[in-house]
C-alpha atoms as a PDB file:
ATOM      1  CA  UNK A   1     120.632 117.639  86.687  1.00  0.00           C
ATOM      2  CA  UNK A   2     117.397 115.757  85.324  1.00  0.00           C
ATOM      3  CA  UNK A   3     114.234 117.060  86.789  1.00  0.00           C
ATOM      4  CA  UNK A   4     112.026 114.040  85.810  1.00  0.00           C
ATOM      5  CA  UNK A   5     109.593 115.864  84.697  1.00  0.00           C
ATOM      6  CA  UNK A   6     107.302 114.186  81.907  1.00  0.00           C
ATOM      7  CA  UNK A   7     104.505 116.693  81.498  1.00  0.00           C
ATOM      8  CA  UNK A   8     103.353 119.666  83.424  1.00  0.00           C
ATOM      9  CA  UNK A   9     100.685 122.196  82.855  1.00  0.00           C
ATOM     10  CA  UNK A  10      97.522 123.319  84.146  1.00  0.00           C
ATOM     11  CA  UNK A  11      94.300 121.381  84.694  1.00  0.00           C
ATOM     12  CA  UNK A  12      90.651 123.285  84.601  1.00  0.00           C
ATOM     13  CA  UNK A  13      88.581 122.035  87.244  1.00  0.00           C
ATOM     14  CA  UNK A  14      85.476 124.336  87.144  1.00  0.00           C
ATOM     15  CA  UNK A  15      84.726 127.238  88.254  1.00  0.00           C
ATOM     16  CA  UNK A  16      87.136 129.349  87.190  1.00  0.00           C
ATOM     17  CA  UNK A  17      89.833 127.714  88.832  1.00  0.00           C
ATOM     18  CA  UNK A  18      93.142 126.024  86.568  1.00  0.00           C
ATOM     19  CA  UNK A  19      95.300 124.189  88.636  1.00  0.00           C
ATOM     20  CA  UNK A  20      98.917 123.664  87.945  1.00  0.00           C
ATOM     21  CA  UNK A  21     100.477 120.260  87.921  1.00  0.00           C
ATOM     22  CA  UNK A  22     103.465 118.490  87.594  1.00  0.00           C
ATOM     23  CA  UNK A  23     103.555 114.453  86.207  1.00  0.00           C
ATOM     24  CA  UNK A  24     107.136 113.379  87.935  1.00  0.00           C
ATOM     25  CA  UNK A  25     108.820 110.673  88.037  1.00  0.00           C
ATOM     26  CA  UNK A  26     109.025 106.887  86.270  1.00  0.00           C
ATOM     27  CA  UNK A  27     106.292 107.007  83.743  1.00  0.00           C
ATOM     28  CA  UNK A  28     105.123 103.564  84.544  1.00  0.00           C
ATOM     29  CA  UNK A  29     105.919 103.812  88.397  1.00  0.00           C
ATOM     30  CA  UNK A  30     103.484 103.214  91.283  1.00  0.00           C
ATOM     31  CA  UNK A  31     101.145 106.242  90.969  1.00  0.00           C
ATOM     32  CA  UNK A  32     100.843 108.493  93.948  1.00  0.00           C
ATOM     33  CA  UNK A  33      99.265 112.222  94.037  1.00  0.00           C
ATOM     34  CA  UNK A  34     100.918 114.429  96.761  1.00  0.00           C
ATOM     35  CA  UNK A  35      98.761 117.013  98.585  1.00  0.00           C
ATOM     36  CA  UNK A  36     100.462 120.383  99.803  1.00  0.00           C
ATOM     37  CA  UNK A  37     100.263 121.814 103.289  1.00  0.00           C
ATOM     38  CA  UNK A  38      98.282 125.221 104.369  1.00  0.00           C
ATOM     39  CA  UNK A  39      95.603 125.745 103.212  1.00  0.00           C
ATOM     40  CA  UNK A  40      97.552 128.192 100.992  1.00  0.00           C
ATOM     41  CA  UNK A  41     101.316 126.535 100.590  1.00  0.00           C
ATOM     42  CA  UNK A  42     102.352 124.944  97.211  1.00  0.00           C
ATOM     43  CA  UNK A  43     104.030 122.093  96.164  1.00  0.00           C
ATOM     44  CA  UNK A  44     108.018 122.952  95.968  1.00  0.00           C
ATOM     45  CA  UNK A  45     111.407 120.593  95.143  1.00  0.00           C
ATOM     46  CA  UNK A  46     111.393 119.713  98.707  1.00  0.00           C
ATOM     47  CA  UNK A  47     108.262 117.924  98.306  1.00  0.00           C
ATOM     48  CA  UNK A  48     109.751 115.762  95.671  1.00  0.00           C
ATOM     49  CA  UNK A  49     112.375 114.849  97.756  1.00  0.00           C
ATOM     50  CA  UNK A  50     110.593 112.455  99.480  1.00  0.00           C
ATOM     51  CA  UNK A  51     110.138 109.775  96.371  1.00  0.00           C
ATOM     52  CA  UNK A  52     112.115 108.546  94.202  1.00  0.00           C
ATOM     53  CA  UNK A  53     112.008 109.000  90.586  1.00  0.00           C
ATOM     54  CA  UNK A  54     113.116 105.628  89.176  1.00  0.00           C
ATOM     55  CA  UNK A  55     110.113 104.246  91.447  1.00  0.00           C
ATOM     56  CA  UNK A  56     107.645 106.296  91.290  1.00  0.00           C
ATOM     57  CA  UNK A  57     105.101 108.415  89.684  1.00  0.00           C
ATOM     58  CA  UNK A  58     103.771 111.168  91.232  1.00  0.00           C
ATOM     59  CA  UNK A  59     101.884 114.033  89.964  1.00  0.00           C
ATOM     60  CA  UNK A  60     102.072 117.286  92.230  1.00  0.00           C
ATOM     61  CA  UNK A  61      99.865 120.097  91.900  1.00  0.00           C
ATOM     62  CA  UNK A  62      99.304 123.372  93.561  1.00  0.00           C
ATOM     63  CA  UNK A  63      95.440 123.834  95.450  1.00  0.00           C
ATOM     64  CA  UNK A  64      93.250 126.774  93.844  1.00  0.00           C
ATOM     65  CA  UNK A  65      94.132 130.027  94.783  1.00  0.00           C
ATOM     66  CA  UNK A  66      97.753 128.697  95.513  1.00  0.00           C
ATOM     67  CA  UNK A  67     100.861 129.026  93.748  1.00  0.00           C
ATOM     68  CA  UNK A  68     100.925 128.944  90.542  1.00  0.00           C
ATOM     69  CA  UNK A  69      97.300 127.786  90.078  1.00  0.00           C
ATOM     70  CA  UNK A  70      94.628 130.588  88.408  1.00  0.00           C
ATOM     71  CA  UNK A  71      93.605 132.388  89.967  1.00  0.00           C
ATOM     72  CA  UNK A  72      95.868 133.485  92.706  1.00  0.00           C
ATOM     73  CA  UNK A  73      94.796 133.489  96.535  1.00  0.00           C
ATOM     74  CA  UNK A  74      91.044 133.682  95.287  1.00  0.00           C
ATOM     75  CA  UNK A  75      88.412 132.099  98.139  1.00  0.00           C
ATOM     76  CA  UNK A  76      85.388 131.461  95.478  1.00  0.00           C
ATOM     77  CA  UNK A  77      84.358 128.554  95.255  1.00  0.00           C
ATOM     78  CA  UNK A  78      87.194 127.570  97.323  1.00  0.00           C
ATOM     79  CA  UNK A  79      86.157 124.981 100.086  1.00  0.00           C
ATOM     80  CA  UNK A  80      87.241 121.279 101.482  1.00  0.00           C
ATOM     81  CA  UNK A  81      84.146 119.812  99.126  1.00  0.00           C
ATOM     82  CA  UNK A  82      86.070 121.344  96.283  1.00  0.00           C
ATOM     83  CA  UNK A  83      89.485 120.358  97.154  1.00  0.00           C
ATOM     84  CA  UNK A  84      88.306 116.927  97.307  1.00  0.00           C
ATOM     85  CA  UNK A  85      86.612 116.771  93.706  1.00  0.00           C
ATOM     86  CA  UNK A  86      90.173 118.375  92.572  1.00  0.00           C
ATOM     87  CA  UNK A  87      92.025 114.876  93.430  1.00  0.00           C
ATOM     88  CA  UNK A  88      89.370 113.293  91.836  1.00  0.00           C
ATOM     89  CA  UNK A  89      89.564 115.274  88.701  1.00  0.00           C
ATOM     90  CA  UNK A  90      93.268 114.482  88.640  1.00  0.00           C
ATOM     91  CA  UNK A  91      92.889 110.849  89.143  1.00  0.00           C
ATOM     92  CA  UNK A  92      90.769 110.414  86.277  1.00  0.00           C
ATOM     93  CA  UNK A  93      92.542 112.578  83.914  1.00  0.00           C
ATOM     94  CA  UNK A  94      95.705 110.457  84.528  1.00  0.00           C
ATOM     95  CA  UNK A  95      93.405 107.164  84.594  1.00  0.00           C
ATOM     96  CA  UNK A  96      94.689 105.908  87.750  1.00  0.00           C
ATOM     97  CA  UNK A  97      92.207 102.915  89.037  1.00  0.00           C
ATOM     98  CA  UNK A  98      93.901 103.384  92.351  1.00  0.00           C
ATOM     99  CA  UNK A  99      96.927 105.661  93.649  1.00  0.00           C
ATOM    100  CA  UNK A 100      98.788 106.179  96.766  1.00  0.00           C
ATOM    101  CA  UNK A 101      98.101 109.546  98.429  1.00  0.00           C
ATOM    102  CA  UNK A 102     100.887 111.574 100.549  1.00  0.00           C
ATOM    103  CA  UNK A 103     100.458 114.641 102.195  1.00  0.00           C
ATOM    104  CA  UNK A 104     101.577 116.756 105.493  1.00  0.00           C
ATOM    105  CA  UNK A 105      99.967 118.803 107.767  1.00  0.00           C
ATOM    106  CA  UNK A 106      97.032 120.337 105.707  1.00  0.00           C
ATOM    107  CA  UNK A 107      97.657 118.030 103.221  1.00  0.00           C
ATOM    108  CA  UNK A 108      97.466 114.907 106.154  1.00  0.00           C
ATOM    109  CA  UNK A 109      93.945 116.440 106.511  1.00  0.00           C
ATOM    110  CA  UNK A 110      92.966 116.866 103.220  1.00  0.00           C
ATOM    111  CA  UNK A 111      94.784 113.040 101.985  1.00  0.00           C
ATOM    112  CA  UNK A 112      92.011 111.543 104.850  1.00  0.00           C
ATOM    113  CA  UNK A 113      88.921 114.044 103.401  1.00  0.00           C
ATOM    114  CA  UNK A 114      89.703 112.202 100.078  1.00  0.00           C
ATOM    115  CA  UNK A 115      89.731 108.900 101.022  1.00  0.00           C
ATOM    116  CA  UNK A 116      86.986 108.652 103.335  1.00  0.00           C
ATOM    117  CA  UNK A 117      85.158 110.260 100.073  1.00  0.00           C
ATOM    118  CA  UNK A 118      86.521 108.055  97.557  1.00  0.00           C
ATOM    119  CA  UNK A 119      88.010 104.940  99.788  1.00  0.00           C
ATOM    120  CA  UNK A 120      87.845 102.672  96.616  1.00  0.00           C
ATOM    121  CA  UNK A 121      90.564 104.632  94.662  1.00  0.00           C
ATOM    122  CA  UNK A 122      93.107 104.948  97.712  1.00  0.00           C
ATOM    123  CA  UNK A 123      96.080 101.880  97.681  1.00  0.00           C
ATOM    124  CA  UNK A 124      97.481 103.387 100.730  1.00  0.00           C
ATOM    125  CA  UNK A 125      97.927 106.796 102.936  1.00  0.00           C
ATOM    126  CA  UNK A 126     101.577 108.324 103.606  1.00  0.00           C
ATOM    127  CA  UNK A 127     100.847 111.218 106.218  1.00  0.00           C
ATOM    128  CA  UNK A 128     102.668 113.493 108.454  1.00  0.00           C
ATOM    129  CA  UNK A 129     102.530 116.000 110.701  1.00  0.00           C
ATOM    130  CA  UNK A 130      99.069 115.824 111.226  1.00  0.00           C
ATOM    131  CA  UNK A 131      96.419 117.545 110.734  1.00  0.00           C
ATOM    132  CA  UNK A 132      92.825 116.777 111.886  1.00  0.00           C
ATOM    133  CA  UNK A 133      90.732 119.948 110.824  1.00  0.00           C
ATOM    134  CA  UNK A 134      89.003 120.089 114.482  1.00  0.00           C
ATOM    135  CA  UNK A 135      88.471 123.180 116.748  1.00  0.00           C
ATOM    136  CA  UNK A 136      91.324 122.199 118.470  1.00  0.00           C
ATOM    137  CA  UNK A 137      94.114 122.185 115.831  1.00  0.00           C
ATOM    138  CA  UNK A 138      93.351 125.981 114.813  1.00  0.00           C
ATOM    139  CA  UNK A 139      93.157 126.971 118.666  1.00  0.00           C
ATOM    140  CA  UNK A 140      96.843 125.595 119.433  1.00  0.00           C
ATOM    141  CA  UNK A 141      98.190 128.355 116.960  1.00  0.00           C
ATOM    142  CA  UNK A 142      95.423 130.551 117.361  1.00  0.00           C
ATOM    143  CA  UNK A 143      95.244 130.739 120.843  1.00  0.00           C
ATOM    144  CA  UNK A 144      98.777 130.651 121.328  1.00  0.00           C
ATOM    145  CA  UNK A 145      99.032 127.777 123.365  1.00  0.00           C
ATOM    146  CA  UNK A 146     102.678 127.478 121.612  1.00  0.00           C
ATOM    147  CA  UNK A 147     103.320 131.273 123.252  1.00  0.00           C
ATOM    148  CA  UNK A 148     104.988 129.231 125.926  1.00  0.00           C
ATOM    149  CA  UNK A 149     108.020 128.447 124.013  1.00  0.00           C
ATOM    150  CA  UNK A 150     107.930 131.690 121.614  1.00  0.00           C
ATOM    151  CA  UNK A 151     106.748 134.195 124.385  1.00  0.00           C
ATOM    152  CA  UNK A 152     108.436 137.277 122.199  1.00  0.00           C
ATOM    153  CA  UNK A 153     107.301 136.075 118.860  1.00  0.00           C
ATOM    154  CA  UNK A 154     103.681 135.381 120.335  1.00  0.00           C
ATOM    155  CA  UNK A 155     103.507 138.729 122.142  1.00  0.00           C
ATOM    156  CA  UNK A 156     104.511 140.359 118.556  1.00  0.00           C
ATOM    157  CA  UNK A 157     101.541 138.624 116.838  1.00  0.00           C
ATOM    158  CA  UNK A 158      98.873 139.982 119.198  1.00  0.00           C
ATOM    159  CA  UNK A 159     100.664 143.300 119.362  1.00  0.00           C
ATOM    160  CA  UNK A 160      98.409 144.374 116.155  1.00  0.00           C
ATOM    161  CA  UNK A 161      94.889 143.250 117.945  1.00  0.00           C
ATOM    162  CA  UNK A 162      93.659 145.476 120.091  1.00  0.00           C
ATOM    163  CA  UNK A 163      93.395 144.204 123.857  1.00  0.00           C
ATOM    164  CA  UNK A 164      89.351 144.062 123.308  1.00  0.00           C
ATOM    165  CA  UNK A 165      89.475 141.725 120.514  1.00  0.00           C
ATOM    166  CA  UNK A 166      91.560 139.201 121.969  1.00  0.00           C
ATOM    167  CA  UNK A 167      89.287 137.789 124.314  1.00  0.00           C
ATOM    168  CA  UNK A 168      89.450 133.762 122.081  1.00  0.00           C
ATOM    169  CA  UNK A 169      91.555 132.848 118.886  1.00  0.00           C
ATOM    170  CA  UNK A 170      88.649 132.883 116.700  1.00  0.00           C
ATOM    171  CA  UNK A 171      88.120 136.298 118.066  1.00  0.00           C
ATOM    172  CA  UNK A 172      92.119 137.472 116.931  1.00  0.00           C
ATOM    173  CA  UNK A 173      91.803 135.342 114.065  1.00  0.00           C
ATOM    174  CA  UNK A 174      88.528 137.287 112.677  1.00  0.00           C
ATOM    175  CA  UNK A 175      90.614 140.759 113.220  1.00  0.00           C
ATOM    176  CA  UNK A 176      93.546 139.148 111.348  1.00  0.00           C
ATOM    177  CA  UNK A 177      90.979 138.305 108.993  1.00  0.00           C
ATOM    178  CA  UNK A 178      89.437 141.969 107.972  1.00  0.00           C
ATOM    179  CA  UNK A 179      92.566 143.480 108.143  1.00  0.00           C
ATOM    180  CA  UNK A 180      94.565 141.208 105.600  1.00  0.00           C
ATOM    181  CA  UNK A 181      91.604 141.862 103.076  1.00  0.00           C
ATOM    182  CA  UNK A 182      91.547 145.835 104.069  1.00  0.00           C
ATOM    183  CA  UNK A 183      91.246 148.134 100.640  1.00  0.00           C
ATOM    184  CA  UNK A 184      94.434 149.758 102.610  1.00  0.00           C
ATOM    185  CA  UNK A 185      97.107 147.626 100.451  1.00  0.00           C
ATOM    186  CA  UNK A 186     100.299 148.550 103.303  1.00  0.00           C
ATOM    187  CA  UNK A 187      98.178 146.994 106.270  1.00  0.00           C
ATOM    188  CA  UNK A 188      96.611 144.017 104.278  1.00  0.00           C
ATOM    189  CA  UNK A 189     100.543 143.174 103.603  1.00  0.00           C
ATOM    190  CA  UNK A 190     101.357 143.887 107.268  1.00  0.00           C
ATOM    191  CA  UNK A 191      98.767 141.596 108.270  1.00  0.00           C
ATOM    192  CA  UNK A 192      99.359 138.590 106.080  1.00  0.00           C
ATOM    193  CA  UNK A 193     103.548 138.888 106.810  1.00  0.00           C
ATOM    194  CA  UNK A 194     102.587 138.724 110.447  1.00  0.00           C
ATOM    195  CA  UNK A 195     100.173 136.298 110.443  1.00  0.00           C
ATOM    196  CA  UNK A 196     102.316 133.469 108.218  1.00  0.00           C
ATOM    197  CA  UNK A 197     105.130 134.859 110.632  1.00  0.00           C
ATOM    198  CA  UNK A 198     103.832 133.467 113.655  1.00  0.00           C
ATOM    199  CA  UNK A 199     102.801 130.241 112.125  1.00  0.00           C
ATOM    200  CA  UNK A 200     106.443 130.090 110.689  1.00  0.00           C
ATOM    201  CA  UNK A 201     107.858 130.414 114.252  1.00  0.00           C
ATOM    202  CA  UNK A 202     106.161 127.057 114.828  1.00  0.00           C
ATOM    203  CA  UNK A 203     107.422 125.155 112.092  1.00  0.00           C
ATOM    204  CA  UNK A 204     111.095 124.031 112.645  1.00  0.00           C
ATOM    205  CA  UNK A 205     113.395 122.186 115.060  1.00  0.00           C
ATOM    206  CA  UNK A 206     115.927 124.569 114.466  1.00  0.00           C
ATOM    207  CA  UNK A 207     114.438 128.004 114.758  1.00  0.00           C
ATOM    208  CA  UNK A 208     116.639 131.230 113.499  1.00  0.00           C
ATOM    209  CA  UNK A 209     114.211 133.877 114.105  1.00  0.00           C
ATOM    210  CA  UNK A 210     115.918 136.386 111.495  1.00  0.00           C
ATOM    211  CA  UNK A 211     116.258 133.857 108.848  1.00  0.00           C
ATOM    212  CA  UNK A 212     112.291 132.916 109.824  1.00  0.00           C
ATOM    213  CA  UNK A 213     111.005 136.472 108.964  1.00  0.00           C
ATOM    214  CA  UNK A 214     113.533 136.973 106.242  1.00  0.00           C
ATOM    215  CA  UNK A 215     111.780 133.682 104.360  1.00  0.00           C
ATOM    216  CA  UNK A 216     108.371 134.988 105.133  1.00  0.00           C
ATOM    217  CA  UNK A 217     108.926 137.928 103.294  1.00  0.00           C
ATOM    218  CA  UNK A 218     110.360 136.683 100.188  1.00  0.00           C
ATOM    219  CA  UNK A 219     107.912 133.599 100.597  1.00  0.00           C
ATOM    220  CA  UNK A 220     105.494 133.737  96.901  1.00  0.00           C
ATOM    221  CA  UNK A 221     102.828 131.912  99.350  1.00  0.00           C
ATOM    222  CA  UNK A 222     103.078 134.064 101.820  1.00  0.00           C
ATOM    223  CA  UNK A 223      99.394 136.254 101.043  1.00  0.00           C
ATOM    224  CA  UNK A 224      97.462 133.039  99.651  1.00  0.00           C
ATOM    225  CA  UNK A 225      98.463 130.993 103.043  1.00  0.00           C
ATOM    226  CA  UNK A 226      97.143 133.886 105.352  1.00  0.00           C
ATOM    227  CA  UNK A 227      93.890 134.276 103.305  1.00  0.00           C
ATOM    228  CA  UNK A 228      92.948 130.852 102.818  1.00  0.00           C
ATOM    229  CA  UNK A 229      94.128 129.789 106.124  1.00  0.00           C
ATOM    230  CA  UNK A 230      91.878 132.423 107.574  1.00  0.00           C
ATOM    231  CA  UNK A 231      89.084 131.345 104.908  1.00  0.00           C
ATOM    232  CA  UNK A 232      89.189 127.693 105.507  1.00  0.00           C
ATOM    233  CA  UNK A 233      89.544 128.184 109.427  1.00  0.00           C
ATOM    234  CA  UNK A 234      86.944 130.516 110.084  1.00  0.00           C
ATOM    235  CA  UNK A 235      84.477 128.399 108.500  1.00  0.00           C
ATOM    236  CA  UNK A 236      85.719 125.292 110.141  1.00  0.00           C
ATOM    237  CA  UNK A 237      87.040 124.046 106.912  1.00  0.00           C
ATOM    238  CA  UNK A 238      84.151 123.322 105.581  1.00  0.00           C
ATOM    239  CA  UNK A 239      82.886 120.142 107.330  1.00  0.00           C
ATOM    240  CA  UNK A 240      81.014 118.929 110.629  1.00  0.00           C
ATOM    241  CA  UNK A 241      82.292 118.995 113.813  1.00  0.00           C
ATOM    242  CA  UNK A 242      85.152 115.886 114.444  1.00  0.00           C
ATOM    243  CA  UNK A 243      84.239 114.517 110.623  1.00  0.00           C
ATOM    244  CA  UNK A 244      87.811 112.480 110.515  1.00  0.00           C
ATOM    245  CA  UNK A 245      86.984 111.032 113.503  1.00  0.00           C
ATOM    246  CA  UNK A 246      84.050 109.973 113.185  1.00  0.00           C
ATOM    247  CA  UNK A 247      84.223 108.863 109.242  1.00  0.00           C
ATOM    248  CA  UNK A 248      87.713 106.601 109.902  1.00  0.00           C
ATOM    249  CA  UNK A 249      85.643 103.691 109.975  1.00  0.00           C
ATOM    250  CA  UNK A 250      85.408 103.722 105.983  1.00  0.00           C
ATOM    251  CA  UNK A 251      89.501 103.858 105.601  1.00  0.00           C
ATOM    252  CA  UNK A 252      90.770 101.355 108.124  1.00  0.00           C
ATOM    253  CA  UNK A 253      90.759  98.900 105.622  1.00  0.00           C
ATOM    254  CA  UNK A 254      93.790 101.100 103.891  1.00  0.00           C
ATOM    255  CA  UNK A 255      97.075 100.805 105.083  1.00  0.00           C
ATOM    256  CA  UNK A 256      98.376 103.854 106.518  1.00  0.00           C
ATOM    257  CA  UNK A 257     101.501 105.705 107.595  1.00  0.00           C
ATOM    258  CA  UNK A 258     102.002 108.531 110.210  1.00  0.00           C
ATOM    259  CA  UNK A 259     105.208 110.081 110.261  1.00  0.00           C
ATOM    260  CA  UNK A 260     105.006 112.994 113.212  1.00  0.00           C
ATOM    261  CA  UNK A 261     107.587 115.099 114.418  1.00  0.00           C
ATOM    262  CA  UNK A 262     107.512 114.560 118.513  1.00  0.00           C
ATOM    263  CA  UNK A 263     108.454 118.538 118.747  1.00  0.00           C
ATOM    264  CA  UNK A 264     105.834 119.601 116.372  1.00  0.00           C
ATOM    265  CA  UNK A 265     104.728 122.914 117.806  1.00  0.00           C
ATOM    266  CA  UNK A 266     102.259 123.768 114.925  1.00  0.00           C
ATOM    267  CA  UNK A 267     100.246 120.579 115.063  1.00  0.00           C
ATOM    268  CA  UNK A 268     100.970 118.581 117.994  1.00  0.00           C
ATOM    269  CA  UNK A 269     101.747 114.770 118.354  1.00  0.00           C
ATOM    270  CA  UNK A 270      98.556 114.023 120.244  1.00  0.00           C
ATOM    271  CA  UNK A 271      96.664 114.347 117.139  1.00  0.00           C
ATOM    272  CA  UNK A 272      99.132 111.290 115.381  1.00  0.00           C
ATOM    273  CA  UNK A 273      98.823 109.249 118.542  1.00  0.00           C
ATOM    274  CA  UNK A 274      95.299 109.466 118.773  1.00  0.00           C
ATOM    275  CA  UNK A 275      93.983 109.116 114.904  1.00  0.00           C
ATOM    276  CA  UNK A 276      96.586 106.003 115.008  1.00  0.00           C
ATOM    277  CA  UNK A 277      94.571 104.467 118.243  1.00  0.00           C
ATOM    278  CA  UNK A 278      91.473 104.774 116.562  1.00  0.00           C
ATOM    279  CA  UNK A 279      92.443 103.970 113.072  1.00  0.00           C
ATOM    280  CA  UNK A 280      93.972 100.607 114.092  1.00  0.00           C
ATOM    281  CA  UNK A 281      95.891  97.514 113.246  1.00  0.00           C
ATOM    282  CA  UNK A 282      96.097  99.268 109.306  1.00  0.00           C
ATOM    283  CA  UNK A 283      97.963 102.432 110.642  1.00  0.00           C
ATOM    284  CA  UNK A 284     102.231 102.486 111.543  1.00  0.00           C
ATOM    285  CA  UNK A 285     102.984 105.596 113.670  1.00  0.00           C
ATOM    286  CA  UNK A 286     106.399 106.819 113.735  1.00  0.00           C
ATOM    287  CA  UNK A 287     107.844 109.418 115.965  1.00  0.00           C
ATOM    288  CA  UNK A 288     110.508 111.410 114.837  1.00  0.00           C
ATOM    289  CA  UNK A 289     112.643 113.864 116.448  1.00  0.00           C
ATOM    290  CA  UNK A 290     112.066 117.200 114.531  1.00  0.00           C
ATOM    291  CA  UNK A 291     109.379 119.799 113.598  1.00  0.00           C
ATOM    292  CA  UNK A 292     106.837 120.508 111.828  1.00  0.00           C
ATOM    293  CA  UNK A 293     108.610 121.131 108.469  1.00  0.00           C
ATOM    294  CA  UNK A 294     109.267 117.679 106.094  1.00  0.00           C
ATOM    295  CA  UNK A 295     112.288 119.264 105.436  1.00  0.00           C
ATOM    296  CA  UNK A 296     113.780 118.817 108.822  1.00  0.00           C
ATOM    297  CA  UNK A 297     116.239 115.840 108.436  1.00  0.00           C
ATOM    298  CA  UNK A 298     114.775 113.136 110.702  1.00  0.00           C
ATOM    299  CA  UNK A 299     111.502 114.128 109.054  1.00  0.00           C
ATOM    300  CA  UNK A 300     112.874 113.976 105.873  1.00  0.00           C
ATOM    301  CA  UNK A 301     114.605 110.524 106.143  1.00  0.00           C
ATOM    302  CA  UNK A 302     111.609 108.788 107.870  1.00  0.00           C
ATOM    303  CA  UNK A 303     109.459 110.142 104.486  1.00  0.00           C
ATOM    304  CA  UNK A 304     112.033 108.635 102.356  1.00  0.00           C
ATOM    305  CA  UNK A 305     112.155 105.577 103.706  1.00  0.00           C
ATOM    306  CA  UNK A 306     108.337 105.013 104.148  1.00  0.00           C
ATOM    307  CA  UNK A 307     107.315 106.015 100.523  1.00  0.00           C
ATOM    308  CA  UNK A 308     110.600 103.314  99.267  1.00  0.00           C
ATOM    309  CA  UNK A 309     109.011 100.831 101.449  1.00  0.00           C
ATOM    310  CA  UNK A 310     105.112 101.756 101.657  1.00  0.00           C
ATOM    311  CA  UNK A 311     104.735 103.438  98.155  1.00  0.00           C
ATOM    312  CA  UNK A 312     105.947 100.558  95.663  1.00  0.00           C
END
């Protein structure tokens, strides 16, 4: 089966950090750069099943410290400021004038970071499963408020933190925190499997709790999602209090498209329906009935059709 793959490599962007990438697709398709979820994830197959190759040309790449980037699940020099000059880096080594920009979940948050930064570059914004980078996006999983619907998976997670240090979800989160980066290698794993476990748990429609941990373990992400999720979180990923919010003014010009799965239990559907109120006439918000994941198949078909209609 052809992979469409044109050119793939790695990209140095500065301090210390190569980033892998992948140029996919029709050569002389509409460009578009697709942004990864986490912070942490990598890009994977299921990512490129959203486009389609005779169309389009999109160049995936994997986030520093993630994947198969250099080097692996490192936090230096690792911030939102930096992930932002990365897609501008990219752009202009592929000498796109303008591109279309995709991305889910962390990625959602990270597609808006980029073009309220560099709104002259962005055609348009495909975007799901949202992601705002606010206090209240890391309290849902961090506080648990999801612990309604996974009461035994929930009760699990908190098992490790002692009853004094669970007094707020920053508070469990810093514990997570130390012990994932202990010098004791066997609890650093233990933390980092439980931590992505519980975030897992939220992810799907159709939830198969053995098959969850069982993918968590094997997962090659796995220790670069729980460290730079705890990184980026714990330092309010890097920028001021409500910045989409209050920065949406210099995108609304851009046509944009929210795809968000109405039984999203790792970012919930408020934070679609109310970034598409204030964004405006320029933004379509779809609801969808499914997940978090893309890979979900109402998800997955609402993607498809978007970046066949939206993307060209």
């Amino acid at each position: 089966m052809q992979d469409y793959v044109n050119d793939h490599g790695y990209i140095a962007v500065g301090d210390g950090h190569e980033l892998y990438f992948e140029d996919w697709g029709n050569p002389n398709g509409e460009p578009i750069i697709s942004l990864h979820g986490g912070p942490g994830a990598m890009f994977t197959d299921s990512h490129k099943a959203i486009f389609d190759p005779l169309k389009h040309r999109v160049i995936f790449y994997d986030q520093r410290g993630c994947g198969r980037s250099k080097p692996f699940a490192s936090t230096t020099h690792n911030t939102t400021q930096d992930l932002v000059d990365d897609i501008e880096k990219i752009r202009k080594k592929f000498g796109f004038e303008t591109m279309h920009v995709a991305g889910g979940s962390w990625g959602s948050a990270l597609a808006l970071f980029y073009a309220i930064a560099y709104p002259a570059h962005v055609k348009s914004l495909l975007i799901w499963s949202v992601f705002l980078a606010e206090q209240f996006d890391t309290n849902w999983v961090n506080e648990g408020y999801s612990r309604y619907h996974f009461p035994a998976e929930w009760a699990r997670f908190i098992s490790h933190v002692p009853k004094t240090r669970r007094m707020s979800g920053d508070s469990i989160m810093h514990y997570y925190a130390a012990q994932m980066r202990s010098n004791d290698t066997k609890r650093a794993t233990l933390f980092a499997l439980e931590w992505a476990l519980w975030e897992a748990t939220l992810m799907s429609i159709s939830y198969d709790p053995i098959e969850t941990e069982n993918e968590v373990r094997t997962d090659p992400d796995t220790l670069s999602l729980a460290l730079l999720e705890t990184h980026y979180f714990l330092h309010h990923c890097f920028v001021p209090k409500n910045y989409i919010r209050k920065n949406l003014d210099k995108i609304t010009h851009i046509r944009c498209t929210i795809i968000q799965g109405r039984f999203d239990m790792c970012t919930p559907p408020v934070n679609a329906y109310e970034l598409a109120k204030v964004y405006g006439e320029n933004a379509h918000l779809a609801f969808v009935n499914s997940g978090h994941r893309r890979s979900d198949p109402e998800m997955m078909a609402a993607l498809q059709e978007s970046a066949l209609v939206q993307l060209v």
